[in-house]
Protein backbone atom coordinates (compact mmCIF):
# COMPACT_ATOMS: atom_id res chain seq x y z
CA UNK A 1 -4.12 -19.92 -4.00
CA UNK A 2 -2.40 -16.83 -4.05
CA UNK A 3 -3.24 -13.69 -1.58
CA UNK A 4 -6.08 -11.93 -2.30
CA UNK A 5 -7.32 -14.21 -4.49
CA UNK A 6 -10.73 -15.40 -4.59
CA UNK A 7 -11.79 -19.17 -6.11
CA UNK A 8 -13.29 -17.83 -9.45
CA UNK A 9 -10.23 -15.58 -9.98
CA UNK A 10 -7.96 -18.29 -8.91
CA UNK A 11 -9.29 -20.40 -11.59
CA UNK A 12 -9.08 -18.11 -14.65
CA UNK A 13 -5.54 -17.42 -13.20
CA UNK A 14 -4.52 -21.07 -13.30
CA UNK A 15 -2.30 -21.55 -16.42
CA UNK A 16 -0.01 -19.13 -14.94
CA UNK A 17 -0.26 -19.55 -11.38
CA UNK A 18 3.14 -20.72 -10.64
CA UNK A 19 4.75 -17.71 -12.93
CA UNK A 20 2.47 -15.47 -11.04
CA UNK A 21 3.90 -16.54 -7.93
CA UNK A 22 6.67 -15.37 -8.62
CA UNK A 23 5.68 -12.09 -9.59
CA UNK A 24 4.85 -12.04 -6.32
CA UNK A 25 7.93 -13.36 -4.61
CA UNK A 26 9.86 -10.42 -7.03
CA UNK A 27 7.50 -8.17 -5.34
CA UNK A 28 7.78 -9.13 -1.83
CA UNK A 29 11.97 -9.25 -2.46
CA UNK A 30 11.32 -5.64 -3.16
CA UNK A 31 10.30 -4.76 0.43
CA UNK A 32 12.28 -7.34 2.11
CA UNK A 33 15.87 -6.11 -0.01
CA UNK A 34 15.38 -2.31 0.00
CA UNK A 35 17.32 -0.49 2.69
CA UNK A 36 15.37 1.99 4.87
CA UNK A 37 13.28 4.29 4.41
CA UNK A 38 11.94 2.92 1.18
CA UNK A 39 11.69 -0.79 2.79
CA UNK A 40 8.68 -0.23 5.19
CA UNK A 41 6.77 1.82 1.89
CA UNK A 42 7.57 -1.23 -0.22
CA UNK A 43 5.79 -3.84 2.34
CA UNK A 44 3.13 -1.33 3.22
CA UNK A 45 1.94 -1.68 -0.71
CA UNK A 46 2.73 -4.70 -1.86
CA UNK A 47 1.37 -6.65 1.40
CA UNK A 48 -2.36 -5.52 0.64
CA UNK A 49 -2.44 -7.89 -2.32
CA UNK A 50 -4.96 -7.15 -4.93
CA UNK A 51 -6.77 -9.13 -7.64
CA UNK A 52 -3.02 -9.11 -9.97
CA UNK A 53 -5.20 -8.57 -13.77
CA UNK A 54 -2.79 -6.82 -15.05
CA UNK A 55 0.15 -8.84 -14.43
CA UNK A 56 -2.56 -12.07 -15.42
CA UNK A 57 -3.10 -10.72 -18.40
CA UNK A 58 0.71 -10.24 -19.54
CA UNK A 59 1.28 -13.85 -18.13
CA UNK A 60 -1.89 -15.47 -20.28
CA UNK A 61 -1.06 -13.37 -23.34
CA UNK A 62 2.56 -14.68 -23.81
CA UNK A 63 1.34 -18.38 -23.48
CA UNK A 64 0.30 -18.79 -26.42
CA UNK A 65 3.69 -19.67 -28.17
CA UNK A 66 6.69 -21.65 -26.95
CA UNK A 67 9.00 -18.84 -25.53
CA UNK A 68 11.33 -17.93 -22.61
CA UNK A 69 9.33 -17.88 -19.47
CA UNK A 70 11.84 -15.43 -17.42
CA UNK A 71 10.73 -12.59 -19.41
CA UNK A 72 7.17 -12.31 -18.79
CA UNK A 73 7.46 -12.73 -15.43
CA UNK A 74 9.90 -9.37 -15.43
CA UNK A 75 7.54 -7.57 -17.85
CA UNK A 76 4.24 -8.53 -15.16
CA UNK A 77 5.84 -7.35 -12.44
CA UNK A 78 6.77 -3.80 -14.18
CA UNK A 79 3.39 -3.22 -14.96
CA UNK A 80 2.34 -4.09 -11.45
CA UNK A 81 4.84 -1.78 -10.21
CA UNK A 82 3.05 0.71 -12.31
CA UNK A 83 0.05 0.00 -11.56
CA UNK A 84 1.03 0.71 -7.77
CA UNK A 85 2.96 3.54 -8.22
CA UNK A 86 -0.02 5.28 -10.44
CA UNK A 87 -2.29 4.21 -7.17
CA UNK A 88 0.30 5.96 -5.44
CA UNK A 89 0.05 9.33 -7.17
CA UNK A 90 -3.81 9.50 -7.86
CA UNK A 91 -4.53 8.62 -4.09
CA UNK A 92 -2.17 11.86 -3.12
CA UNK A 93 -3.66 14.42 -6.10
CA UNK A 94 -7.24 12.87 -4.68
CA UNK A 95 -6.03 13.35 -1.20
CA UNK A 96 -7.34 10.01 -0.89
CA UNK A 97 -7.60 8.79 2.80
CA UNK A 98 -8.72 5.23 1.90
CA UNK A 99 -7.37 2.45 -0.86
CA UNK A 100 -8.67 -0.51 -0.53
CA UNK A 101 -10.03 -0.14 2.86
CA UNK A 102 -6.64 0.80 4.11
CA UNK A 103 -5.19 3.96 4.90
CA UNK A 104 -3.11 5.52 1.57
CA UNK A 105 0.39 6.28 1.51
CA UNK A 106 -0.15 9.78 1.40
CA UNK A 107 -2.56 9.53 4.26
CA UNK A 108 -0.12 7.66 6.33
CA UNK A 109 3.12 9.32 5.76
CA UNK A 110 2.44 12.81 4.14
CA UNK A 111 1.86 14.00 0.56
CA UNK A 112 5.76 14.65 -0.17
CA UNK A 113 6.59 11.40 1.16
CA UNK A 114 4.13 9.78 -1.32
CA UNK A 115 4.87 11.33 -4.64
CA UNK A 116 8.71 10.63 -3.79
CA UNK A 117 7.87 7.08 -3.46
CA UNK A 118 5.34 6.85 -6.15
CA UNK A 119 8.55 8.07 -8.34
CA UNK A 120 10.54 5.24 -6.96
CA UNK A 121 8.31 2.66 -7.80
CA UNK A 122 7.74 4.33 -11.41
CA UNK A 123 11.83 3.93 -11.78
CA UNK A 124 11.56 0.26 -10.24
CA UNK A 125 8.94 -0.76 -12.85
CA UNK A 126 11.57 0.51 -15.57
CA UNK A 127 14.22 -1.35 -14.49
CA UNK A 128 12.03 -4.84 -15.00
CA UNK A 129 11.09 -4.10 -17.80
CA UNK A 130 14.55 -3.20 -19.14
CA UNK A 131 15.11 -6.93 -17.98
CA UNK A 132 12.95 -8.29 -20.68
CA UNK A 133 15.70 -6.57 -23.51
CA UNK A 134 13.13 -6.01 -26.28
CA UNK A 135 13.40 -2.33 -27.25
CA UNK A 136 9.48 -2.16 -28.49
CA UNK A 137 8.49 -3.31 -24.80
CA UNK A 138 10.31 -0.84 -23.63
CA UNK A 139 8.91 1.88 -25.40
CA UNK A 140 5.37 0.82 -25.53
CA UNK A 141 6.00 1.07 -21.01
CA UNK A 142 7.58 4.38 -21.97
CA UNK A 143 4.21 5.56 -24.01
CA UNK A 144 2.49 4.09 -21.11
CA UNK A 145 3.92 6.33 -18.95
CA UNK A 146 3.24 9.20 -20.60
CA UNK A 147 -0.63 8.64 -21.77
CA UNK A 148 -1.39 7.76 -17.14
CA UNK A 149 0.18 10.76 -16.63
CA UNK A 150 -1.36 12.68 -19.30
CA UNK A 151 -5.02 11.24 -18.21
CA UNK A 152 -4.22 12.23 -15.06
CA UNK A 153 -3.57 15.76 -16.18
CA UNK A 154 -6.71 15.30 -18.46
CA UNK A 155 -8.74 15.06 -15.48
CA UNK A 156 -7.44 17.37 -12.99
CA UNK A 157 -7.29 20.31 -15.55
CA UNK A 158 -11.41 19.31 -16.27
CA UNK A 159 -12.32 18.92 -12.97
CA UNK A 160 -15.76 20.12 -11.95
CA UNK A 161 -16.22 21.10 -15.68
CA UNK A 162 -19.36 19.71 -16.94
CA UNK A 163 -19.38 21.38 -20.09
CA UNK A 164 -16.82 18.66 -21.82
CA UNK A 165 -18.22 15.63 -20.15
CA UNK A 166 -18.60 13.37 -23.04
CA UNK A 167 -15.96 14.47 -25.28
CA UNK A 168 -13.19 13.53 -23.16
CA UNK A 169 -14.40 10.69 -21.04
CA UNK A 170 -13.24 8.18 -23.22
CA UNK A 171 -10.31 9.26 -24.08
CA UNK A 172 -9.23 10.23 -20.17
CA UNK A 173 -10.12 6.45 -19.10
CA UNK A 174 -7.82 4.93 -22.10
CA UNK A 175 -5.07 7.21 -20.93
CA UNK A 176 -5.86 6.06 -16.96
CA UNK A 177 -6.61 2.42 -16.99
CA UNK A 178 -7.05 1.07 -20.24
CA UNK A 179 -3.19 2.07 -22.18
CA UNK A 180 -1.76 -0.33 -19.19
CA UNK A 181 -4.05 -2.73 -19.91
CA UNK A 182 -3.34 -2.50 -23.57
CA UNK A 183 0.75 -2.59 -22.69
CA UNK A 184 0.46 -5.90 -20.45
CA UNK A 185 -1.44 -7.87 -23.09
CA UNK A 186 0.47 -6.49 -26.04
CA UNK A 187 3.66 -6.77 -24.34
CA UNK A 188 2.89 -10.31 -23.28
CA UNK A 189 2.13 -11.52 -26.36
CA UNK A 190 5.59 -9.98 -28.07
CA UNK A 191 7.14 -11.24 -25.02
CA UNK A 192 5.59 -14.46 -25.86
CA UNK A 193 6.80 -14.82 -29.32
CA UNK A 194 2.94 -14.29 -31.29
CA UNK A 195 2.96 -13.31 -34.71
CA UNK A 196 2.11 -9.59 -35.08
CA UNK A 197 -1.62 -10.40 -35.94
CA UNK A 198 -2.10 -11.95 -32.70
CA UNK A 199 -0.37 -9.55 -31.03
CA UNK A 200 -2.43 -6.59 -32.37
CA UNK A 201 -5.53 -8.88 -31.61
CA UNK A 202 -4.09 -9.16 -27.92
CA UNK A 203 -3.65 -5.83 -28.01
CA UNK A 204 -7.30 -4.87 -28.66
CA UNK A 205 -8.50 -7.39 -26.15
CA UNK A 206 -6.45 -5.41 -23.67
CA UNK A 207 -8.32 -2.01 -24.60
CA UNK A 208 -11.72 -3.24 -24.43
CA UNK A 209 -11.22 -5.34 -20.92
CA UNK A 210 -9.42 -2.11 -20.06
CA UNK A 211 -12.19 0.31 -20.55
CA UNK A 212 -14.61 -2.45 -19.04
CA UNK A 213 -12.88 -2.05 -16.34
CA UNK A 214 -13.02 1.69 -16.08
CA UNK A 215 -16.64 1.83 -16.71
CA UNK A 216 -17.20 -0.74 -14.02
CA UNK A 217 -15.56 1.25 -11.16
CA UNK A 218 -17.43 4.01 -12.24
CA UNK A 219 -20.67 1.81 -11.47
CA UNK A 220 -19.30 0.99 -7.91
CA UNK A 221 -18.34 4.56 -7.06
CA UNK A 222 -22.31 5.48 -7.36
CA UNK A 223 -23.37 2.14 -6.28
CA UNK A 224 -20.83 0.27 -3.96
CA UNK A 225 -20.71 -0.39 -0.86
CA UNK A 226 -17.98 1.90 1.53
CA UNK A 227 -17.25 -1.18 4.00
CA UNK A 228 -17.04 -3.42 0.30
CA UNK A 229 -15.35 -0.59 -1.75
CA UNK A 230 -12.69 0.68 0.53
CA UNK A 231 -13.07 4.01 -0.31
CA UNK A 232 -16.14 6.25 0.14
CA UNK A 233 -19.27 6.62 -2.21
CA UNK A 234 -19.33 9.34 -4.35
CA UNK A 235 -15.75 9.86 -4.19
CA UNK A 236 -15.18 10.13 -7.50
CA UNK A 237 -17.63 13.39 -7.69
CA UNK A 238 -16.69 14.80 -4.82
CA UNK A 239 -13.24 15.35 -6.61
CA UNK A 240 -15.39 16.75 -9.46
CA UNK A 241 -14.79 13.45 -11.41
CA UNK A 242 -17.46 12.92 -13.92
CA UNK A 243 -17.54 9.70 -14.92
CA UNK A 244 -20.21 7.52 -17.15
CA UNK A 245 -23.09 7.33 -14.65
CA UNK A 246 -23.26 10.67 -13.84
CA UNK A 247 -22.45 11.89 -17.71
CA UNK A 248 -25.62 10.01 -18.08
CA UNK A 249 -27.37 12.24 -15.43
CA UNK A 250 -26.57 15.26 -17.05
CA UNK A 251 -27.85 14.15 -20.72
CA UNK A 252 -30.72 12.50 -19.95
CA UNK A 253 -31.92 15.24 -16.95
CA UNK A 254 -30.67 18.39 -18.69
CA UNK A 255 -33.00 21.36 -16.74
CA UNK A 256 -32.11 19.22 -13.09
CA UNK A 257 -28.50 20.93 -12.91
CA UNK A 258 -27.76 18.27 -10.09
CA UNK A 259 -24.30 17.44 -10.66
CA UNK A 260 -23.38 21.77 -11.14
CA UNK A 261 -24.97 22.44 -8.35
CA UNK A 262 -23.08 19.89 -6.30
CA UNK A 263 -19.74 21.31 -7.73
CA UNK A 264 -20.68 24.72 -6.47
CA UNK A 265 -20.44 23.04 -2.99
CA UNK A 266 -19.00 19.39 -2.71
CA UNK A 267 -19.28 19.61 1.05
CA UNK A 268 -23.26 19.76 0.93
CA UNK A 269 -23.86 15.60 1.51
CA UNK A 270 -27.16 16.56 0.77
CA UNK A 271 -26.51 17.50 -2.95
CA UNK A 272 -24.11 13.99 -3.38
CA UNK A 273 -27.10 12.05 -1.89
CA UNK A 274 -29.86 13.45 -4.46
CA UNK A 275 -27.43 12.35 -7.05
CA UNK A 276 -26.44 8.99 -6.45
CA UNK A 277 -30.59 8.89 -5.29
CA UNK A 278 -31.40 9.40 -9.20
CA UNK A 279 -28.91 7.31 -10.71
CA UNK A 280 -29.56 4.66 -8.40
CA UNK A 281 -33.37 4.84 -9.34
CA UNK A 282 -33.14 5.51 -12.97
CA UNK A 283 -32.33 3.23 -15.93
CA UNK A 284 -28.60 4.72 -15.42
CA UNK A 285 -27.18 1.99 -13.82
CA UNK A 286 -28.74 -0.67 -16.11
CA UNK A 287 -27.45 0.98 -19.58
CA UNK A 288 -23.87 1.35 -17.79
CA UNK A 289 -24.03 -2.31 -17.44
CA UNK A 290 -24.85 -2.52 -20.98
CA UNK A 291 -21.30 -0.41 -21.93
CA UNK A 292 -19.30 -2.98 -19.47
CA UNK A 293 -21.24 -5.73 -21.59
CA UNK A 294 -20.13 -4.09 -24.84
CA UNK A 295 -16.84 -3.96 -24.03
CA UNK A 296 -16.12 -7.37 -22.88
CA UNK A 297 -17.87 -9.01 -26.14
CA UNK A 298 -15.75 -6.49 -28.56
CA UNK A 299 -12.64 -7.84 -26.29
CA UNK A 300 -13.95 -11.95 -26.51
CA UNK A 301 -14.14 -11.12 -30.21
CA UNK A 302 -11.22 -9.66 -30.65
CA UNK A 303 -9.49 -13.02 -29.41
CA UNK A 304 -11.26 -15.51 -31.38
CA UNK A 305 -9.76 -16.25 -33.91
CA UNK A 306 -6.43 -17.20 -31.41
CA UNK A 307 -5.71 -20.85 -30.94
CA UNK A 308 -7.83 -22.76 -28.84
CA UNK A 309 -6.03 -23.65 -25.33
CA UNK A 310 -6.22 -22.88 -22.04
CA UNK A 311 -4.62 -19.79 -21.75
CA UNK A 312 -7.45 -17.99 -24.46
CA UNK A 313 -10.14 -19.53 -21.87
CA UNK A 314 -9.25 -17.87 -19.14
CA UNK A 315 -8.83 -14.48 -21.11
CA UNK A 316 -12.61 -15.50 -22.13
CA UNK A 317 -13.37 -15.89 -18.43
CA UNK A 318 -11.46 -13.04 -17.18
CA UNK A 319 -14.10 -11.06 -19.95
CA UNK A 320 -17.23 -12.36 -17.37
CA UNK A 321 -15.31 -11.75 -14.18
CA UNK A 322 -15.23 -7.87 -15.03
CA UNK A 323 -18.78 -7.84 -16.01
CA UNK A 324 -19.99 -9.60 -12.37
CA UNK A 325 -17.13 -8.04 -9.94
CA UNK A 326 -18.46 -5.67 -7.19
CA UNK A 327 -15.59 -4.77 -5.94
């Protein structure tokens, strides 16, 4: 079983555990290669393991067809890499103190320190994936790029700004989480050799597990557990973040003016309590549940029709996992 892994994800992950391990081992090489400074950043990072979706996903989706197995494993550990290095520069724009239940990067070092590195890793990820030589990989990583960086614009620009809540939630959390998980499956599956219907239906599987995702870390920021979340409650509106749960606040409890008030003053622990107080004991929580739900059926469907083998079950399974995970 790899790091971080519990028994239910280690399962789902099982058609491509041995390729994953070696997206680990190309990770690890990272740290254990790199000359100083960079080489106690790189170990810091990639030693706190993680769940690995996103590389999973790239690793599933290209299993499909008979096809060279080097270049998956180069394209899932570039979007890794990404995926760390955007980590990276949210947790220093947040001014994050926590990831994971460990100190950030920016916390531990300084600020400067971390947006350097974050840019290292970005150019790192680029590098694997120019390993994989297919030119539409590489721009779809390029896009990538570009839309995380744009939703992270997106929501610093809007922050504390109730007055566009709904209009440009979805669209920030495609740009932020679900384009990478749109590029690993897509890029999997090209990677992979599928025929372009497949990899379009990949592709869509990818957005919906992606925005799942999203709108299940928005449930855990109202609802987790600090000790179980790594990071503390509310954290997410205390950076004048407004994400599905309390969107839902402000339509459904219009005259309340909870959430403005607390973005007058996001010191006052007082105001963050009486919101997470009403989500937590309204039908909030329940009809976010419902959106997670949504999305995982539109990205089961979207799969269907793919052929039957082991591979397409644990993108099935990997569909429940994000409904039940709680952290």
């Amino acid at each position: 079983m790899l790091h971080g892994l519990d028994q239910r994800t280690a399962s789902i992950y099982a058609p491509v555990q041995d390729q994953l391990a070696r997206v680990e081992d190309k990770l690890r090489s990272l740290a254990e290669t790199e000359t100083s400074p960079v080489q106690p950043l790189l170990k810091y990072v990639t030693d706190v393991g993680g769940k690995r979706v996103r590389p999973a996903i790239t690793l599933l989706a290209a299993q499909f067809h008979p096809h060279d197995p080097e270049r998956p494993v180069f394209m899932a550990s570039a979007v890794e890499l990404l995926h760390l290095a955007t980590l990276i520069h949210d947790d220093t724009v947040d001014n994050s103190p926590l990831r994971r239940g460990r100190s950030t990067v920016s916390n531990t070092w300084n600020p400067h320190v971390a947006v350097l590195f974050g840019d290292y890793v970005f150019a790192t990820s680029a590098t694997f994936v120019c390993d994989t030589q297919n030119i539409r990989v590489i721009r779809r990583f390029s896009e990538t790029i570009m839309e995380l960086a744009s939703g992270q614009l997106l929501e610093y620009f809007n922050a504390f700004d109730a007055a566009q809540a709904r209009e440009l939630y979805h669209d920030r959390i495609y740009r932020k989480t679900a384009s990478l998980f749109c590029t690993a499956s897509e890029s999997g599956a090209l990677l992979g050799g599928a025929p372009e219907n497949e990899v379009q239906a990949l592709r869509d599987y990818g957005y919906n597990i992606g925005m799942a995702f999203q709108v299940g870390d928005d449930l855990l920021d109202v609802q987790g557990d600090a000790s179980n979340l790594g990071k503390p409650v509310g954290s997410d509106l205390l950076n004048g973040v407004l994400t599905l749960p309390t969107i839902m606040l402000m339509e459904r409890y219009p005259n309340d003016d909870l959430v403005p008030a607390l973005f007058k003053d996001p010191t006052d622990s007082a105001k963050l309590e009486k919101v997470l107080e009403v989500i937590n004991n309204s039908t909030i929580l329940p009809d976010c549940e419902r959106v997670v739900q949504d999305y995982c059926d539109k990205a089961r469907q979207a799969i269907q029709d793919l052929p039957d083998c082991g591979p397409k079950r644990s993108l099935d399974d990997l569909s429940s996992y994000v409904i039940s995970r709680r952290r």
